[in-house]
Protein backbone atom coordinates (compact mmCIF):
# COMPACT_ATOMS: atom_id res chain seq x y z
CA UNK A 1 104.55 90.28 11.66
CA UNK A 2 103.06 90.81 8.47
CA UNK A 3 104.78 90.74 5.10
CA UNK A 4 102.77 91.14 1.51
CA UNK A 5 103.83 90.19 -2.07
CA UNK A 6 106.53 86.61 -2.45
CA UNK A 7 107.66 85.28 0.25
CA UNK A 8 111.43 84.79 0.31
CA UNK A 9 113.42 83.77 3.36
CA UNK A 10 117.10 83.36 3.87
CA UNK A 11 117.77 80.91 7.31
CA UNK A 12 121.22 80.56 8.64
CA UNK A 13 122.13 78.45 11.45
CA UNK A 14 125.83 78.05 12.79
CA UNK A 15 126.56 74.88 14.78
CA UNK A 16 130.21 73.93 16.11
CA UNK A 17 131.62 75.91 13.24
CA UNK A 18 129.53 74.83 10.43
CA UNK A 19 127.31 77.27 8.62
CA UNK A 20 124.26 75.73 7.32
CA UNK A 21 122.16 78.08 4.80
CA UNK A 22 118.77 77.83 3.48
CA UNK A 23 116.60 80.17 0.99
CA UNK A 24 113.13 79.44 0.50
CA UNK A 25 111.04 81.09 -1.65
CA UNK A 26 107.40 80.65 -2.62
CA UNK A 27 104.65 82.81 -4.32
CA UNK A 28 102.71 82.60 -0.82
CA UNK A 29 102.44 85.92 0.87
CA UNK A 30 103.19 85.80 4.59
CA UNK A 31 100.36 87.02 7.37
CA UNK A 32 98.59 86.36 10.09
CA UNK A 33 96.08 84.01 8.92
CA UNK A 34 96.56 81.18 10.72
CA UNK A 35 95.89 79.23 7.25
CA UNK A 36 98.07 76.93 4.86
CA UNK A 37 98.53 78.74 1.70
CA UNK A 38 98.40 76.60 -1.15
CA UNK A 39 100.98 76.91 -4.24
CA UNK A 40 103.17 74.74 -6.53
CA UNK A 41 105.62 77.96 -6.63
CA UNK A 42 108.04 76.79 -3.74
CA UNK A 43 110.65 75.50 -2.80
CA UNK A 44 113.71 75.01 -0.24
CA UNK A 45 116.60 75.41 -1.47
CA UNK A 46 119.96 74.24 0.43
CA UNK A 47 123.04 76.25 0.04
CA UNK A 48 125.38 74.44 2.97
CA UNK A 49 124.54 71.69 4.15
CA UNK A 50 125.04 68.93 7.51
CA UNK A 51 125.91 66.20 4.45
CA UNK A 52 128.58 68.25 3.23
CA UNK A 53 126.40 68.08 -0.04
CA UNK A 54 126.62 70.27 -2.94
CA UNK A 55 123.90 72.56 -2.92
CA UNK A 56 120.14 71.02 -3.50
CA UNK A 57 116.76 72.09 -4.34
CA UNK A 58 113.66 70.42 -2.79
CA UNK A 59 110.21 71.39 -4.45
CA UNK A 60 106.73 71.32 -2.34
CA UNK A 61 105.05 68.17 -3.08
CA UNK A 62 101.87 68.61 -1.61
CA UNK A 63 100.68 72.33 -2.63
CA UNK A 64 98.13 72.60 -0.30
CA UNK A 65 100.87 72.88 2.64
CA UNK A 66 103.09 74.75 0.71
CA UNK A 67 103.43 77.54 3.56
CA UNK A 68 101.29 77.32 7.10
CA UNK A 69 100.76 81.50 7.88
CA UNK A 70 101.22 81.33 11.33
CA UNK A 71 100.39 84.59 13.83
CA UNK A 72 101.86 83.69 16.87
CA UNK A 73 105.52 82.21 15.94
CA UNK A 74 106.59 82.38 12.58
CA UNK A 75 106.03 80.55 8.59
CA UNK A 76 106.09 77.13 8.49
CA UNK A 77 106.83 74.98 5.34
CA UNK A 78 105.14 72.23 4.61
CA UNK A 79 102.57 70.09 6.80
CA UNK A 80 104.77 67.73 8.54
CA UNK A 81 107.02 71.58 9.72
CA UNK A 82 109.72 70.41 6.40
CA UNK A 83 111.44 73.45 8.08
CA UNK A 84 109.60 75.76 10.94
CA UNK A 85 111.25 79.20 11.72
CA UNK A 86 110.67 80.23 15.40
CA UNK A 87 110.79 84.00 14.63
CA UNK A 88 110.10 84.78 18.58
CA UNK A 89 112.92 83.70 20.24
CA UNK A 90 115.48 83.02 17.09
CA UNK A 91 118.93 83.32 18.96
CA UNK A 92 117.51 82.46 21.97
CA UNK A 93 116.41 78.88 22.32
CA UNK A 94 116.33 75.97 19.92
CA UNK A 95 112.86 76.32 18.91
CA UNK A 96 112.67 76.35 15.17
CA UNK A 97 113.74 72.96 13.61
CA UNK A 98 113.70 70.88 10.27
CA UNK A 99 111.15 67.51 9.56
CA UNK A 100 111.79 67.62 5.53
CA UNK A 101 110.54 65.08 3.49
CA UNK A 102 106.96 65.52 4.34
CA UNK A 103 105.63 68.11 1.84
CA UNK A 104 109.09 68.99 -0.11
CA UNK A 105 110.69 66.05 -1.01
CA UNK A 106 114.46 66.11 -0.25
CA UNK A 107 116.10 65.02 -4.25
CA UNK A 108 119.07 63.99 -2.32
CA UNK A 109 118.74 60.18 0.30
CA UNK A 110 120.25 61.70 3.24
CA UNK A 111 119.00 61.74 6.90
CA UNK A 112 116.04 64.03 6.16
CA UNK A 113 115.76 65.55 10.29
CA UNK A 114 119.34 66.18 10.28
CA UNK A 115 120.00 67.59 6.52
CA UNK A 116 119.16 71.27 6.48
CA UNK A 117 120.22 72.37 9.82
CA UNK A 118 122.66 69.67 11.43
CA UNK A 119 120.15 68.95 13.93
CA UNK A 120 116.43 68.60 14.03
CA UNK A 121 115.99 71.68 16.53
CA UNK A 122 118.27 74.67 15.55
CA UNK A 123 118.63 78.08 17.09
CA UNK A 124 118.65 80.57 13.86
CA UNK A 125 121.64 82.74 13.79
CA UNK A 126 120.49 84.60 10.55
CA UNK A 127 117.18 84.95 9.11
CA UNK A 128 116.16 87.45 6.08
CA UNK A 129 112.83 88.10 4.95
């Protein structure tokens, strides 16, 4: 895939009946580098959450992970894969999954492998770029 200008992703995941959305956005341009692009301009921002939360904004932390440009599977945010979308096999298998607190920092104390998606591995039932 390739993608120019912001990048700006919508990921959905439903799990026994609870929806689970997440918009990131950063000022990183998606290719196929196979480089981190560096930016203070991000963010993940939790609509629905596992915790039942209202909805939360987590900043990148450490800019030069902002957003890893990945050929071969899909963007990943942050170093420590704060939230990895499998865009391969999205529906098929639980592939992409959540690690945040490593270069976002959640604002909220809540288990951070289980907060975006319910689960640390997720299969995406929505995603818009």
């Amino acid at each position: 895939y390739a993608l120019s200008g912001d990048t700006s992703q919508i990921v959905k995941n439903r799990k026994k009946r609870c929806n689970k959305k997440v918009i990131v956005l950063s000022s990183v341009p998606l290719d196929s580098s196979n480089i981190y692009g560096t930016t203070s301009n991000a963010f993940i921002f939790s609509l629905l959450n596992s915790e039942n939360l209202l909805p939360f904004k987590t900043v990148v932390t450490i800019k030069s992970q902002a957003i890893f440009k990945g050929e071969s599977k899909g963007p990943t945010f942050g170093g420590g894969h704060d939230l990895f979308v499998d865009l391969n096999n999205p529906k098929v298998s639980p592939s992409s999954h959540s690690n945040l607190g490593h270069s976002y920092k959640p604002t909220v104390a809540r288990s951070k492998l289980t907060l975006l998606a319910g689960s640390f591995n997720f299969v995406l039932d929505e995603v818009e770029v």
